[in-house]
N, C-alpha and C. Protein backbone atom coordinates (compact mmCIF):
# COMPACT_ATOMS: atom_id res chain seq x y z
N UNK A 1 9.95 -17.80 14.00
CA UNK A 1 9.39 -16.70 13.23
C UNK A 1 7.91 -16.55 13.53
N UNK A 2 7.78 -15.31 13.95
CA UNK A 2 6.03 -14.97 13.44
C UNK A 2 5.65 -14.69 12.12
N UNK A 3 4.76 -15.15 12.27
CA UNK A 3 3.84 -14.94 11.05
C UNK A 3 2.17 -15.15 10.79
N UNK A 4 1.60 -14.01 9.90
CA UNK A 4 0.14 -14.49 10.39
C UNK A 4 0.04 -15.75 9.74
N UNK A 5 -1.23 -16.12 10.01
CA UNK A 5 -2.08 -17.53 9.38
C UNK A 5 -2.82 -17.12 8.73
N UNK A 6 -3.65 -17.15 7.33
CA UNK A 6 -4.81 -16.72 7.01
C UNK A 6 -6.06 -18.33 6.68
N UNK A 7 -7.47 -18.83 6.89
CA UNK A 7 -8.03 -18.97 6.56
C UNK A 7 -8.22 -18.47 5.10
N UNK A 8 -8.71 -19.86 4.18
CA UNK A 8 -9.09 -19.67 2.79
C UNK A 8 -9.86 -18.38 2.54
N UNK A 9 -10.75 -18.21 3.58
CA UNK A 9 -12.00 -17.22 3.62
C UNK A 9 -11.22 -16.06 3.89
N UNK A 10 -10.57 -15.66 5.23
CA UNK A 10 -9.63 -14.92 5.45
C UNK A 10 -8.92 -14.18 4.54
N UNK A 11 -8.35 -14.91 3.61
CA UNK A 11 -7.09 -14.32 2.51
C UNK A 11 -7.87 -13.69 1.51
N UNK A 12 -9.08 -14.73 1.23
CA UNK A 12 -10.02 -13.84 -0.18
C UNK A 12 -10.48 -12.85 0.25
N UNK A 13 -10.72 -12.80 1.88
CA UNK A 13 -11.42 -11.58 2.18
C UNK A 13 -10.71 -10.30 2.17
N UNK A 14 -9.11 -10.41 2.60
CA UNK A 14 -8.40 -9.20 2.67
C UNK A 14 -7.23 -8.90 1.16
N UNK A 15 -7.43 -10.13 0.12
CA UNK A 15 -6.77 -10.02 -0.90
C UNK A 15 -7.17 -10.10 -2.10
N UNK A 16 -8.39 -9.96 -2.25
CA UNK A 16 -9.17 -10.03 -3.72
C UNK A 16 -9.28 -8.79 -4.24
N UNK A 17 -8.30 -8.79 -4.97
CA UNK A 17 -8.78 -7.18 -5.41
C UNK A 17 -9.55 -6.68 -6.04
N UNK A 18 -9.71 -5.38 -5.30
CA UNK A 18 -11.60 -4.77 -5.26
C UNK A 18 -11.02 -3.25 -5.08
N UNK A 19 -11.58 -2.94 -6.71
CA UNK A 19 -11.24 -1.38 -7.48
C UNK A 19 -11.03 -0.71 -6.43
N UNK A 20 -10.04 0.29 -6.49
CA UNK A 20 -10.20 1.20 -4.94
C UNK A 20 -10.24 1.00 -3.67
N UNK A 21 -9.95 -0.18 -3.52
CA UNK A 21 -9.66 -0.73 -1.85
C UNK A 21 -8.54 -1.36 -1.87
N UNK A 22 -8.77 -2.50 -3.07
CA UNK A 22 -6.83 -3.11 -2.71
C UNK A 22 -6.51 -3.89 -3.99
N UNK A 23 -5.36 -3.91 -3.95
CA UNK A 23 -4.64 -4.11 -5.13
C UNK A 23 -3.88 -5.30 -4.83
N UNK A 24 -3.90 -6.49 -5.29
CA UNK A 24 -2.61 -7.82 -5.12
C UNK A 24 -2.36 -8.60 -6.52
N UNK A 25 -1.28 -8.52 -6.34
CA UNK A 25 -0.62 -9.55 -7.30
C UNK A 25 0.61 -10.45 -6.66
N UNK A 26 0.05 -11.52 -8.03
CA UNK A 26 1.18 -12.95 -7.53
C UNK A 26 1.97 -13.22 -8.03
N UNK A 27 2.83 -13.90 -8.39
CA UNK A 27 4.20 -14.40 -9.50
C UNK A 27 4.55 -15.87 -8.87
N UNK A 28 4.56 -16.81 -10.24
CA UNK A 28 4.84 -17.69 -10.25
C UNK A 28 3.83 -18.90 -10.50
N UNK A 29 3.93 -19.96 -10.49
CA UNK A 29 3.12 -21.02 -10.69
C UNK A 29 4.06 -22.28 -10.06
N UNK A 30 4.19 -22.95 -8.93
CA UNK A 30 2.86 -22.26 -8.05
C UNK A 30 3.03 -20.79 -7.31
N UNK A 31 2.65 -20.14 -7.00
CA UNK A 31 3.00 -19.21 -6.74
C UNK A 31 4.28 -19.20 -5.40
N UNK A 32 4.86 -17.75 -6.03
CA UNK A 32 6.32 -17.93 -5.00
C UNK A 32 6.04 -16.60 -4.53
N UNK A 33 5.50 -15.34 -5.21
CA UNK A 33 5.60 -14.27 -4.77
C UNK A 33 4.25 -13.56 -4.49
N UNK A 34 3.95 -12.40 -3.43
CA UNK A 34 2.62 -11.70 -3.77
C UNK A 34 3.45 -10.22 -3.30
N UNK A 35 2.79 -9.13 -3.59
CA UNK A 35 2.71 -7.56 -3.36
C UNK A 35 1.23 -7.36 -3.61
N UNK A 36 0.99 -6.25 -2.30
CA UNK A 36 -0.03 -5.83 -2.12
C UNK A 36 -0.36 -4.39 -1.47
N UNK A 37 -1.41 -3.50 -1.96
CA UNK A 37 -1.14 -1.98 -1.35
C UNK A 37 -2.64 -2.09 -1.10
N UNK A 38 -3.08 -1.62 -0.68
CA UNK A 38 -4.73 -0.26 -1.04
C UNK A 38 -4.62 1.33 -0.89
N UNK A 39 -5.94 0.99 -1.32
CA UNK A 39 -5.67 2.33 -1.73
C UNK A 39 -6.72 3.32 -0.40
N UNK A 40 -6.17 4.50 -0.13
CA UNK A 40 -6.50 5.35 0.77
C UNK A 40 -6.75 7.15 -0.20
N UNK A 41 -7.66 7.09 -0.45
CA UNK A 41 -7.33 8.53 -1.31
C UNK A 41 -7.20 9.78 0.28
N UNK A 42 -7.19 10.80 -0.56
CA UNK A 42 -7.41 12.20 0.64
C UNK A 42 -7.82 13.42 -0.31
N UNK A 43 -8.87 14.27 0.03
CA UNK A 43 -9.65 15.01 -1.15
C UNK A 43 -8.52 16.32 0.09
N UNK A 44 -8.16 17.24 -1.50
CA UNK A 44 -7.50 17.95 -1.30
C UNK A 44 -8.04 19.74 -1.71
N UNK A 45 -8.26 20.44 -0.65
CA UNK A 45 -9.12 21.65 -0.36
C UNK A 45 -8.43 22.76 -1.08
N UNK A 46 -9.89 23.33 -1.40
CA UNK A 46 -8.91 24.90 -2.29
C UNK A 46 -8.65 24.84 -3.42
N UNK A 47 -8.28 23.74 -4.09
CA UNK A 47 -7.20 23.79 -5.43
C UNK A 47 -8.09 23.62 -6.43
N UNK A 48 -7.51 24.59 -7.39
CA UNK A 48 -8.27 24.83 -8.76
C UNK A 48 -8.25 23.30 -9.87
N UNK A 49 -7.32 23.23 -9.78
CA UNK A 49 -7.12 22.02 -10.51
C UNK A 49 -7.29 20.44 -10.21
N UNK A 50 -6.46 20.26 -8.26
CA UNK A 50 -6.34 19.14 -8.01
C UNK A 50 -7.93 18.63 -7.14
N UNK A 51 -8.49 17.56 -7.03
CA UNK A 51 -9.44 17.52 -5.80
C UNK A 51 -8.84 16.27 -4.98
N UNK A 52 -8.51 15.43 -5.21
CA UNK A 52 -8.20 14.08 -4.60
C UNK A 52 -7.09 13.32 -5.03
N UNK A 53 -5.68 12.74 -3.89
CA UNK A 53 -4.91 12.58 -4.12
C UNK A 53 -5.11 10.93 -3.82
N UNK A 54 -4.62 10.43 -4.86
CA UNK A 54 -4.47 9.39 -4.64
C UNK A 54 -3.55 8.32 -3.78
N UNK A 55 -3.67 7.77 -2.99
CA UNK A 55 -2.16 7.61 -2.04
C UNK A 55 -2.67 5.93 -2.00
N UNK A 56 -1.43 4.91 -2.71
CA UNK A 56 -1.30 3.65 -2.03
C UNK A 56 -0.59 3.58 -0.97
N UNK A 57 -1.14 2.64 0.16
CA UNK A 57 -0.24 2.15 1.32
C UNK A 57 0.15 1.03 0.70
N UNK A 58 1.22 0.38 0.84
CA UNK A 58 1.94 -1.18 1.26
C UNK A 58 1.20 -2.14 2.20
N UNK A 59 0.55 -3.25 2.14
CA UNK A 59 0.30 -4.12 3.05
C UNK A 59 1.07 -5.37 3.11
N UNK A 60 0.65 -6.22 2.26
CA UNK A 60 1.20 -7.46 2.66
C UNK A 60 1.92 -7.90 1.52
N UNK A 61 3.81 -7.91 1.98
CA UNK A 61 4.42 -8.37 0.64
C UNK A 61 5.51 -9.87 0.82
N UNK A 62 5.47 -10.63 -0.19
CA UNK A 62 5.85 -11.97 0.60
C UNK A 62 6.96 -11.93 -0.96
N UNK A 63 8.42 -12.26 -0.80
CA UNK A 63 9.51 -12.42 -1.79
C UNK A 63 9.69 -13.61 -1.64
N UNK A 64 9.62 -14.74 -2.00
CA UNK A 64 10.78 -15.80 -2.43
C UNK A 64 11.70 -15.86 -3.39
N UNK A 65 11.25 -15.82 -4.84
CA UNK A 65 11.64 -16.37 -5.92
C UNK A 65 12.75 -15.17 -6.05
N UNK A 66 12.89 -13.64 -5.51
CA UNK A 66 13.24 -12.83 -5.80
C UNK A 66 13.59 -11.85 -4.46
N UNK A 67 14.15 -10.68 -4.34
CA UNK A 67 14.48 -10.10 -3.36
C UNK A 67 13.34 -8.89 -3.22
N UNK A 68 12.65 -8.66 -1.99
CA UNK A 68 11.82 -8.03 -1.53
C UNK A 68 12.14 -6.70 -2.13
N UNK A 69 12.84 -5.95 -2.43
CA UNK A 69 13.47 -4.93 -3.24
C UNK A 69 12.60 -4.45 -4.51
N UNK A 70 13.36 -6.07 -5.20
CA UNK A 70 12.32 -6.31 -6.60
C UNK A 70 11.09 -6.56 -6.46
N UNK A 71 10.50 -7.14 -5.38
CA UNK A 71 9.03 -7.46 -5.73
C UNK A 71 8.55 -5.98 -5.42
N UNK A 72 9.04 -4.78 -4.45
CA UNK A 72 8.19 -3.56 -3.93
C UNK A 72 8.59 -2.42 -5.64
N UNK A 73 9.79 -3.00 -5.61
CA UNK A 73 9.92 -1.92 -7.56
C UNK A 73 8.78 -2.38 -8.18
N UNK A 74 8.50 -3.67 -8.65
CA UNK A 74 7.05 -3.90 -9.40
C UNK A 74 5.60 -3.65 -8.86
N UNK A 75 5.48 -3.47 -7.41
CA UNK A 75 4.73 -3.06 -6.80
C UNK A 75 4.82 -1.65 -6.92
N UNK A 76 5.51 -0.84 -7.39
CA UNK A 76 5.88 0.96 -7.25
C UNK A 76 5.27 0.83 -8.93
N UNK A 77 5.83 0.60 -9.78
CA UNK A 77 5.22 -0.02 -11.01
C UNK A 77 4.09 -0.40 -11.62
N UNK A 78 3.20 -0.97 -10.60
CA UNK A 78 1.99 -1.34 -10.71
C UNK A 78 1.30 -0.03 -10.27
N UNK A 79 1.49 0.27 -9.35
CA UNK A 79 0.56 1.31 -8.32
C UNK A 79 0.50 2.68 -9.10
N UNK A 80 1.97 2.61 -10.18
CA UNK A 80 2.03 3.81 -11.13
C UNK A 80 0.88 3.57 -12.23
N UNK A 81 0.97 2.43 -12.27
CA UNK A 81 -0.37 1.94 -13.77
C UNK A 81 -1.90 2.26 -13.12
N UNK A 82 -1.71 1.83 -11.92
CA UNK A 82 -3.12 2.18 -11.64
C UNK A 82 -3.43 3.80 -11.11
N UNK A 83 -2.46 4.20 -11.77
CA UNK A 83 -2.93 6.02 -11.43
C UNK A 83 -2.75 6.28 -9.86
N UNK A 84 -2.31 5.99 -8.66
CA UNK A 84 -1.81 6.55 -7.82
C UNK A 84 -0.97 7.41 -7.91
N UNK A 85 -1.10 8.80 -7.13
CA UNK A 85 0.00 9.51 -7.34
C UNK A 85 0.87 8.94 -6.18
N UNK A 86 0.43 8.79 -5.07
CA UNK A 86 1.57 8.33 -4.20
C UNK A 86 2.12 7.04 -3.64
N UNK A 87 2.90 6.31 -3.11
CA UNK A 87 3.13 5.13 -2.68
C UNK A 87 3.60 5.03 -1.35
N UNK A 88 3.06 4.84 -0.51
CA UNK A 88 3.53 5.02 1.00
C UNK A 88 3.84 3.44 1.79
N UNK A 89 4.94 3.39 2.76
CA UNK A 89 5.22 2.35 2.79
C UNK A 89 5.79 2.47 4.54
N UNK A 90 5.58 2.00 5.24
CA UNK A 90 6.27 2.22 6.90
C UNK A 90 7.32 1.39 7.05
N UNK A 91 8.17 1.90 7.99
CA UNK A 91 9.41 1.33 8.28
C UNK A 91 9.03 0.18 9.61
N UNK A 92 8.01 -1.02 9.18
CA UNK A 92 7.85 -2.09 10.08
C UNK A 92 8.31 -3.26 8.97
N UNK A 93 8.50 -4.74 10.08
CA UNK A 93 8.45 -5.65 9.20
C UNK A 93 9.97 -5.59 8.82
N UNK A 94 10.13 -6.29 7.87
CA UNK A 94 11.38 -6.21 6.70
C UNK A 94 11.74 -5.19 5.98
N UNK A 95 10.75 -3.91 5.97
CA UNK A 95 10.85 -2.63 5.10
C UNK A 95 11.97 -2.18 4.81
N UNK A 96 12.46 -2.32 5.75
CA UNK A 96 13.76 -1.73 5.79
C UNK A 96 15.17 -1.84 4.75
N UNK A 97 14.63 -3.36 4.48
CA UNK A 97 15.54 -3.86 2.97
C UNK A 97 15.25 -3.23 1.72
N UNK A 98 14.39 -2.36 1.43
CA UNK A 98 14.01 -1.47 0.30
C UNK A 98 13.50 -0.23 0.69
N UNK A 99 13.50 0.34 2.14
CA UNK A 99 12.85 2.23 1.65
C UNK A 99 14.17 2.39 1.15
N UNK A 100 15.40 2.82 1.68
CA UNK A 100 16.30 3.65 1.22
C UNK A 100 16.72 3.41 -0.07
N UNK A 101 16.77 1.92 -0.54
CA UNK A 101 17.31 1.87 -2.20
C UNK A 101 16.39 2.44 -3.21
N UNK A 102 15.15 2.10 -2.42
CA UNK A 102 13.57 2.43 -4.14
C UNK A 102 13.38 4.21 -3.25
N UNK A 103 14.30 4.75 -2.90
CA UNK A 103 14.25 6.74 -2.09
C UNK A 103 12.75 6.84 -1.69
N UNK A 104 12.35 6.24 -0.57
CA UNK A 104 11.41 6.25 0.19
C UNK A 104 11.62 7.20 0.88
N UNK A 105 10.78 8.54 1.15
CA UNK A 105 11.43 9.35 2.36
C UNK A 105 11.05 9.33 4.25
């Protein structure tokens, strides 16, 4: 299997979440699970009402205790609490075990 490596420094650097850049959470003690997105807005032209859409990407999501499925539903869940309107997610990796069930288009 590949897989990255992160340095202590490394992981705090790309997983501490920091308002408006990225979002992670863990589960468990010791921990078994993480989900993680950031956030990418896009300011949206013309519109009377709307100016800026909020859009999470998916980055780095790790399942043990549970099926990658469930950890990206609580991740869709979370990303709803933090006011994203959107949740975007690419078909790399393992993705593939949850776009079509959580109607990814």
């Amino acid at each position: 299997k590949l897989a990255p490596q992160f340095t202590e420094d490394e992981f705090g650097h790309w997983f501490t979440p920091r308002d408006g850049v990225v979002h992670a959470y863990v589960c468990g003690d010791p921990v078994t699970d993480m989900v993680s997105f950031y956030s990418l807005p896009s300011s949206i032209m013309r519109h009377e009402r709307y100016r800026t859409l909020f859009a999470a990407y998916s980055f780095y999501n790790v399942a043990t205790s549970m099926t990658l499925t469930e950890a990206m539903q609580d991740a869709l869940i979370l990303a709803k609490a933090a006011n994203f309107d959107v949740f975007n997610a690419l078909d790399v990796m393992q993705n593939s075990q949850f776009l079509e069930e959580l109607k990814f288009g």
